[in-house]
N, C-alpha and C. Protein backbone atom coordinates (compact mmCIF):
# COMPACT_ATOMS: atom_id res chain seq x y z
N UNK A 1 0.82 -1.16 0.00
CA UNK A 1 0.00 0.00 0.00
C UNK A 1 0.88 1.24 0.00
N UNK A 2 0.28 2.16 -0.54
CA UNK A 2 1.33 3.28 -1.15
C UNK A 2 0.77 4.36 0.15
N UNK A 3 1.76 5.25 0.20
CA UNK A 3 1.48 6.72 1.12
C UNK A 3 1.45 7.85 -0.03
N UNK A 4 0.31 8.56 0.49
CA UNK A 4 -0.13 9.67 -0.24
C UNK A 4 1.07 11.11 0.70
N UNK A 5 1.91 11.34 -0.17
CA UNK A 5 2.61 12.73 0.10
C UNK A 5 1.73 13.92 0.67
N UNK A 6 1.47 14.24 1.77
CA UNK A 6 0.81 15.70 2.05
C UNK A 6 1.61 17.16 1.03
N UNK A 7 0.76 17.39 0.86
CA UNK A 7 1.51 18.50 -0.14
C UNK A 7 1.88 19.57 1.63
N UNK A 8 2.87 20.33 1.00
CA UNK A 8 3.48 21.13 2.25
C UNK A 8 2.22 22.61 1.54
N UNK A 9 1.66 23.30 2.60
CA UNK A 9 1.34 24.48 2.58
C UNK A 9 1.84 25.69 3.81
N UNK A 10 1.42 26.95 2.63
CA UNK A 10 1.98 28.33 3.14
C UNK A 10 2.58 28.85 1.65
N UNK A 11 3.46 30.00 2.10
CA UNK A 11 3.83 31.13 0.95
C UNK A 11 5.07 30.90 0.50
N UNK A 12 5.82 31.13 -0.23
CA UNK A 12 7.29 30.38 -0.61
C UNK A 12 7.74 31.79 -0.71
N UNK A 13 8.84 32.07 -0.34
CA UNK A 13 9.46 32.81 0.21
C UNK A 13 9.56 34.27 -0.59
N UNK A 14 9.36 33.85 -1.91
CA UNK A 14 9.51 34.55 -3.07
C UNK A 14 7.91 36.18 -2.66
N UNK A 15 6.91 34.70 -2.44
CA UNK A 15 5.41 35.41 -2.11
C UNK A 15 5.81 36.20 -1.10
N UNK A 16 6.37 35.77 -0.19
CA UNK A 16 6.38 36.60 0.86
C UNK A 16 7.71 38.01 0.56
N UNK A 17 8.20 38.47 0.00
CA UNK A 17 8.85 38.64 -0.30
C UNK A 17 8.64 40.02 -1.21
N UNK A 18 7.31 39.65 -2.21
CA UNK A 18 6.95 40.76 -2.83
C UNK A 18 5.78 41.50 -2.04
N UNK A 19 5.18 40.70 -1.37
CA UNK A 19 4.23 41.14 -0.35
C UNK A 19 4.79 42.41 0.49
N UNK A 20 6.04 41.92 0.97
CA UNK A 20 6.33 43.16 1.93
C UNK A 20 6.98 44.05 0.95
N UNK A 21 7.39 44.42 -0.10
CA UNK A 21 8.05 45.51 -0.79
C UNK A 21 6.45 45.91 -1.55
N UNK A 22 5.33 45.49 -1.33
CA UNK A 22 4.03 46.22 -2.03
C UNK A 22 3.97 47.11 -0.82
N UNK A 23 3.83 45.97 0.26
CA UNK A 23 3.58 47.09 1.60
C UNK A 23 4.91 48.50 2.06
N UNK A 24 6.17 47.97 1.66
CA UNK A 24 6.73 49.37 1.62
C UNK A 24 6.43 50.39 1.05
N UNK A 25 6.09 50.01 -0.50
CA UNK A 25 5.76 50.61 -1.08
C UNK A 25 4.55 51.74 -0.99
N UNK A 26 3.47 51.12 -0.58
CA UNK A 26 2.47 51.80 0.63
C UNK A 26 2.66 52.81 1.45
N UNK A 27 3.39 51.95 2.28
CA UNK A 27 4.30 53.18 3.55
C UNK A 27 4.66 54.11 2.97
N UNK A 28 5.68 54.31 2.33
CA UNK A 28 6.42 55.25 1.76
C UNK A 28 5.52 56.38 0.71
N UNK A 29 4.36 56.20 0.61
CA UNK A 29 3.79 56.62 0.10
C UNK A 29 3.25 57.46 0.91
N UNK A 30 2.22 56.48 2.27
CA UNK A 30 1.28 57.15 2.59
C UNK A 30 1.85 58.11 3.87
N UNK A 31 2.99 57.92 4.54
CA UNK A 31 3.73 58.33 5.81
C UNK A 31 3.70 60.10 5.61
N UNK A 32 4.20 60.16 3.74
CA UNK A 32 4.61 61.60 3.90
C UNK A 32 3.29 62.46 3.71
N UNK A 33 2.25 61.62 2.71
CA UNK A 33 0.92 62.47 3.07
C UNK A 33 0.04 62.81 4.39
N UNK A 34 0.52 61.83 5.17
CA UNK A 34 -0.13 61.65 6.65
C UNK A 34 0.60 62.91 7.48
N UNK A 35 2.19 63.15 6.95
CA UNK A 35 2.41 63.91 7.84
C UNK A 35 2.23 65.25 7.14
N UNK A 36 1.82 65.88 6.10
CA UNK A 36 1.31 67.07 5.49
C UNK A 36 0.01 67.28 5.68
N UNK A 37 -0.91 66.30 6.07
CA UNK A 37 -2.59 66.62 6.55
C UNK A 37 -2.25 66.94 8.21
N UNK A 38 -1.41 66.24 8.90
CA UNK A 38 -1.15 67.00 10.17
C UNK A 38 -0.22 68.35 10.20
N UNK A 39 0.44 68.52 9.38
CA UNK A 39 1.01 69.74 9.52
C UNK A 39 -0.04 70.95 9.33
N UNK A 40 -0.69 70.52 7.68
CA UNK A 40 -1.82 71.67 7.47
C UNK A 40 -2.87 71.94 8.24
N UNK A 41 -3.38 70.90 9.38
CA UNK A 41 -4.38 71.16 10.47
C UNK A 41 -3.41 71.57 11.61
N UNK A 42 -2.74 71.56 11.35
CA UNK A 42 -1.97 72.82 12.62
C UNK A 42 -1.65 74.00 12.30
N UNK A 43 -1.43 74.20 11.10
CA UNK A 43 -1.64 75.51 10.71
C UNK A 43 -2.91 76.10 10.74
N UNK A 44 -3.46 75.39 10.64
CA UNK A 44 -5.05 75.85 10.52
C UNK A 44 -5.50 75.92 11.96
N UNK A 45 -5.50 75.46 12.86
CA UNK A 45 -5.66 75.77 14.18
C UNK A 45 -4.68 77.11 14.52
N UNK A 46 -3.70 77.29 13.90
CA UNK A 46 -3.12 78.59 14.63
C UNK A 46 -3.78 79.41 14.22
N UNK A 47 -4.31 79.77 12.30
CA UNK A 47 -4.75 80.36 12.21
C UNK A 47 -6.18 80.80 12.48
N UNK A 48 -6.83 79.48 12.82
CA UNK A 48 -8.18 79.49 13.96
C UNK A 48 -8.23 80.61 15.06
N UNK A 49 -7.11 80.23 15.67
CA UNK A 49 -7.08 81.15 17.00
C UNK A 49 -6.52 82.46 16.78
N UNK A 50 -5.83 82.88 15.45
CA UNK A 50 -5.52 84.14 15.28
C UNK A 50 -6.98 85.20 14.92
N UNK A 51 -7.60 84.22 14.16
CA UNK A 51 -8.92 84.69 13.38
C UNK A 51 -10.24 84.97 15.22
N UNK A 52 -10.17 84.22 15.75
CA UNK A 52 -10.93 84.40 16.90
C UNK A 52 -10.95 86.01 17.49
N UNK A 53 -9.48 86.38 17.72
CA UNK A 53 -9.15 87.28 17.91
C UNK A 53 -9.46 88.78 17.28
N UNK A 54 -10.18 88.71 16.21
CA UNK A 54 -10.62 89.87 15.13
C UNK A 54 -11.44 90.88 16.17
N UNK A 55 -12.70 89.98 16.32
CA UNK A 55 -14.02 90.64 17.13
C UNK A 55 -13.37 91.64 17.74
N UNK A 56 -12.78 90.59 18.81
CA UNK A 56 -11.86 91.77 20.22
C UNK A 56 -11.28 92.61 19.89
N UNK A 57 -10.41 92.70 18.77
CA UNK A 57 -9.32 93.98 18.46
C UNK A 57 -10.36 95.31 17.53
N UNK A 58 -11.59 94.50 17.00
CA UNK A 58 -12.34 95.43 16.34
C UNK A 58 -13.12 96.38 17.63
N UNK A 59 -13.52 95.74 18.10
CA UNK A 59 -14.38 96.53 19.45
C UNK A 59 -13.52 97.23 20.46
N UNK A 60 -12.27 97.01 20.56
CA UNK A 60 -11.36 97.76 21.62
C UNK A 60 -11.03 99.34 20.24
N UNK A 61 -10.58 98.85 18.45
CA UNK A 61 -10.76 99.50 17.91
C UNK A 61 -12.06 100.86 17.69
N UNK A 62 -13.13 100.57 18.13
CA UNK A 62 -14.14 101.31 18.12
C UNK A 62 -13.99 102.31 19.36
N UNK A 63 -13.97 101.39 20.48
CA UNK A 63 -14.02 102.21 21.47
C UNK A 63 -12.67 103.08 21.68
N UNK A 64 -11.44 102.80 21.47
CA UNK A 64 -10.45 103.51 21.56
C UNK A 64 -9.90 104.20 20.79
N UNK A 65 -10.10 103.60 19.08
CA UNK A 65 -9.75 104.22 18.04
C UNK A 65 -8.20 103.58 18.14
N UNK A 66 -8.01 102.69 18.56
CA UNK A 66 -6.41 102.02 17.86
C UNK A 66 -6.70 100.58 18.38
N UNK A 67 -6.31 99.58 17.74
CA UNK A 67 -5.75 98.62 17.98
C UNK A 67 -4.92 98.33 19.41
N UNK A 68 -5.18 97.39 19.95
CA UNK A 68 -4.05 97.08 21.22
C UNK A 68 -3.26 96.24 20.31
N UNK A 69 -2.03 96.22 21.45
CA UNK A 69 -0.89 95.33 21.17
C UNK A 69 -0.89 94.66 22.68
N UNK A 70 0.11 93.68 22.24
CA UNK A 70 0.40 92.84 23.58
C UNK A 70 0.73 91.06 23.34
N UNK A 71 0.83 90.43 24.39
CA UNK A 71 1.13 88.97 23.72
C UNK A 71 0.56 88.33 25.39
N UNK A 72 -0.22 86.97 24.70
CA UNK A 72 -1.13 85.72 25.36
C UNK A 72 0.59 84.38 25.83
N UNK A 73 1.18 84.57 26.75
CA UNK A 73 1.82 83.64 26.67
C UNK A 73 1.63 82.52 28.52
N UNK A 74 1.28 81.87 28.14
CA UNK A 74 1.07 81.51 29.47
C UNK A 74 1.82 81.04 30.65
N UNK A 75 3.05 80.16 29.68
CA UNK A 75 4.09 79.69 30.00
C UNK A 75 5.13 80.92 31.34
N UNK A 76 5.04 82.20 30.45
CA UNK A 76 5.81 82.72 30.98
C UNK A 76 5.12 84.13 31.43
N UNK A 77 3.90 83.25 31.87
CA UNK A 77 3.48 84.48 32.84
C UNK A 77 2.85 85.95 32.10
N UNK A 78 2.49 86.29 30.52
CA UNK A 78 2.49 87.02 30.11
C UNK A 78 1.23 86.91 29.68
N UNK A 79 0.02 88.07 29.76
CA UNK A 79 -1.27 87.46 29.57
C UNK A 79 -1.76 89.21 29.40
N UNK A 80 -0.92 89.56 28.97
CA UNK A 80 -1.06 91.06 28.27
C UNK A 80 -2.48 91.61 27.50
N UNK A 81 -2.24 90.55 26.49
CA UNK A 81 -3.22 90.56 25.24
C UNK A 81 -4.76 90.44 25.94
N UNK A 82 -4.80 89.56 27.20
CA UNK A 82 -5.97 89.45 27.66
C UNK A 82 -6.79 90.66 28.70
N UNK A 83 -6.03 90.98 29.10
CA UNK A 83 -5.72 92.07 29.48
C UNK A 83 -6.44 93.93 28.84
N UNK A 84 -5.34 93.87 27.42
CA UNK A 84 -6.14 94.70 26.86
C UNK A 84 -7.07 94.77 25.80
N UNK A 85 -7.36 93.30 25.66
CA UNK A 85 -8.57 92.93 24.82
C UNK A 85 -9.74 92.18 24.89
N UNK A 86 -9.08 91.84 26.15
CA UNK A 86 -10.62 90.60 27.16
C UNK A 86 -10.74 89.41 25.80
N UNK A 87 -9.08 89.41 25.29
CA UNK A 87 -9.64 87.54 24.56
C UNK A 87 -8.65 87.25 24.99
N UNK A 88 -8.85 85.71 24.94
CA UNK A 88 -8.45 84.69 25.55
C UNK A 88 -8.40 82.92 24.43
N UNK A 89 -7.48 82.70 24.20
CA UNK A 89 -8.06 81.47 23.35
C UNK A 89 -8.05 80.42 24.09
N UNK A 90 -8.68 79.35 23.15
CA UNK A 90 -9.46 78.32 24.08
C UNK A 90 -8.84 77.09 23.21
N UNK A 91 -8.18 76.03 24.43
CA UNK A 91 -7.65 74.87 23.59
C UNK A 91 -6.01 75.40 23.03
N UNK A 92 -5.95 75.87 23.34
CA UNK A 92 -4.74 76.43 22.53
C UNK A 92 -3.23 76.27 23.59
N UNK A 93 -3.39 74.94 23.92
CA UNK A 93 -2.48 74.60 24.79
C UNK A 93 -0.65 74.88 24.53
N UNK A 94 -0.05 75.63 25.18
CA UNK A 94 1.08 76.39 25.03
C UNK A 94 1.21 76.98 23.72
N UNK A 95 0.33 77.59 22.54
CA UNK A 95 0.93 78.38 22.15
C UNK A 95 1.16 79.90 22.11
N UNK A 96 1.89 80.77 21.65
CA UNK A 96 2.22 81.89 21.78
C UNK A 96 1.88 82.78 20.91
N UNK A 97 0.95 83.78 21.68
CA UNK A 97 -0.06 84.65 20.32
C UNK A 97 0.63 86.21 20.87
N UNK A 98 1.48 86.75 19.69
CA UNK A 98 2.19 87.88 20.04
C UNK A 98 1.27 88.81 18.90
N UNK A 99 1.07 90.01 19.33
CA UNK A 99 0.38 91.38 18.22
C UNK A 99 1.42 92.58 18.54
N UNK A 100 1.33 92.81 17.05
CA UNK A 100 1.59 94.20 17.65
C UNK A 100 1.00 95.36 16.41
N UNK A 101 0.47 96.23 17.00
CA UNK A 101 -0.50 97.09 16.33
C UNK A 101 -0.14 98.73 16.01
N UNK A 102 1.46 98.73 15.69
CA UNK A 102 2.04 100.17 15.94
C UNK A 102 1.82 100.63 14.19
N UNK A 103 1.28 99.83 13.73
CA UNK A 103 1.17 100.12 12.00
C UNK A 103 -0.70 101.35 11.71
N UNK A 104 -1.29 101.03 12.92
CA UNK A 104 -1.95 101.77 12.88
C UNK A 104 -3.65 101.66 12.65
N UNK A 105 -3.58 101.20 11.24
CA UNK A 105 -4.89 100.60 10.71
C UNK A 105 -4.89 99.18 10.51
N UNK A 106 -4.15 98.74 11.24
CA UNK A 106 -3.93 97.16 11.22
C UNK A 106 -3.03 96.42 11.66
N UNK A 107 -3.27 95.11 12.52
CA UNK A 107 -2.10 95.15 13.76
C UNK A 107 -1.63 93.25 12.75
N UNK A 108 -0.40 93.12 13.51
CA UNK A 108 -0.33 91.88 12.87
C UNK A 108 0.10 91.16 14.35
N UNK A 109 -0.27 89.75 13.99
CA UNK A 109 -0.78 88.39 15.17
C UNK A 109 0.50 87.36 14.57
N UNK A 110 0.94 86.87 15.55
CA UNK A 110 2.39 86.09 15.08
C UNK A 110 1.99 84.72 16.55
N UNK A 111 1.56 83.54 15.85
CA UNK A 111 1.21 82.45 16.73
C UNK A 111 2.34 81.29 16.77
N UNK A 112 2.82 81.47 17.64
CA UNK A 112 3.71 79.61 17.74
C UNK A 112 3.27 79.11 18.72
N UNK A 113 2.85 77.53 18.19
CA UNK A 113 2.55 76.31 18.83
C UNK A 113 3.77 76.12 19.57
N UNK A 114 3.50 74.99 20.28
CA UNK A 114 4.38 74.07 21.14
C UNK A 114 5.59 73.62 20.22
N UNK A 115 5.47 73.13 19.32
CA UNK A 115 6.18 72.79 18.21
C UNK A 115 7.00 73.24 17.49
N UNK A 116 6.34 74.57 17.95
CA UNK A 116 7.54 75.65 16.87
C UNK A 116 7.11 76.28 15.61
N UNK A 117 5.72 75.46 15.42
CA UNK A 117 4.97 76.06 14.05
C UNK A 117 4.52 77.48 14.33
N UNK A 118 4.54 78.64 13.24
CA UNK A 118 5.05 79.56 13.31
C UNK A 118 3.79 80.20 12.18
N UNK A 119 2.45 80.98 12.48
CA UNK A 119 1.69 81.46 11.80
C UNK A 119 1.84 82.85 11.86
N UNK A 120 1.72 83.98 11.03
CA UNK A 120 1.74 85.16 10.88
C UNK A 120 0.84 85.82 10.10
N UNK A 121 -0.19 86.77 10.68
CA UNK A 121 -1.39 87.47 9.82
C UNK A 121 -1.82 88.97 10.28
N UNK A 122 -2.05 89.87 8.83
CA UNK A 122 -2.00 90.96 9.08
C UNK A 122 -3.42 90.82 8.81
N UNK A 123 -4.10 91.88 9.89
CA UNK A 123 -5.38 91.55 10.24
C UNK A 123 -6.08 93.45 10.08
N UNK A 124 -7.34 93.70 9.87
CA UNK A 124 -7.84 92.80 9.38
C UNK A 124 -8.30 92.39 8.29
N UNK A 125 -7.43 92.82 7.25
CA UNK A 125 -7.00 92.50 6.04
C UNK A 125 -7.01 90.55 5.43
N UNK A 126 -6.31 90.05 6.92
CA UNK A 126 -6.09 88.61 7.12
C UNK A 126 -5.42 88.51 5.99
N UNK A 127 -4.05 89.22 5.73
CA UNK A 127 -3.35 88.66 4.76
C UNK A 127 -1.85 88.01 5.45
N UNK A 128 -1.51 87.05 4.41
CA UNK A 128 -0.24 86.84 5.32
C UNK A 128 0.76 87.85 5.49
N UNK A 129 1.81 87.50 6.49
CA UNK A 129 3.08 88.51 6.84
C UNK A 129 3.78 88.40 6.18
């Protein structure tokens, strides 16, 4: 009586082989778009919280006839901006919202995150710096 050979199963090395250079291939693809949709939503949150800031500088504008200056820093104790504009941003965990409004008819807002990302807008024009 004869024995029936089990055939051996799984992937031969070759399969496995192109499998993971499809999946590099992937990676390498998708890593650097992943990290440009997080960069651009952090820009966009700075400029969120620069844009918040309009109302307040328009209404201190009315009533005073200039723009304040000053800077929101929390870290180091500096809370100026809140001060002479009664805003305050929200969520905006350590970053640094500096103005300064000596231009007259329009002050410009300079935001860095924690990170170091670095937004700048001349307001209220809202054009960049």
């Amino acid at each position: 009586m004869g024995r029936n050979l089990i055939s051996a199963r799984g992937f031969s090395l070759i399969e496995l082989m192109v499998a993971a250079a499809v999946l590099a291939a992937l990676v390498a693809v998708a890593v650097p778009a992943y990290r440009g949709y997080v960069e651009s939503a952090a820009t966009g949150a700075l400029v969120n919280g620069i844009t918040t800031m309009a109302p307040f500088q328009e209404e201190v504008m009315l009533r005073a006839g200039a723009y304040a200056s000053g800077t929101y820093n929390v870290a180091a104790g500096d809370t100026s901006l809140t001060t002479a504009i009664g805003w305050q941003p929200t969520g905006e965990g350590g970053t640094v919202f500096v103005v300064d409004a000596s231009a007259g008819t329009s002050y410009r807002v300079t935001a860095t995150d924690a990170q170091g990302r670095s937004v700048c807008r001349i307001l209220p024009a809202r054009a960049a710096c």
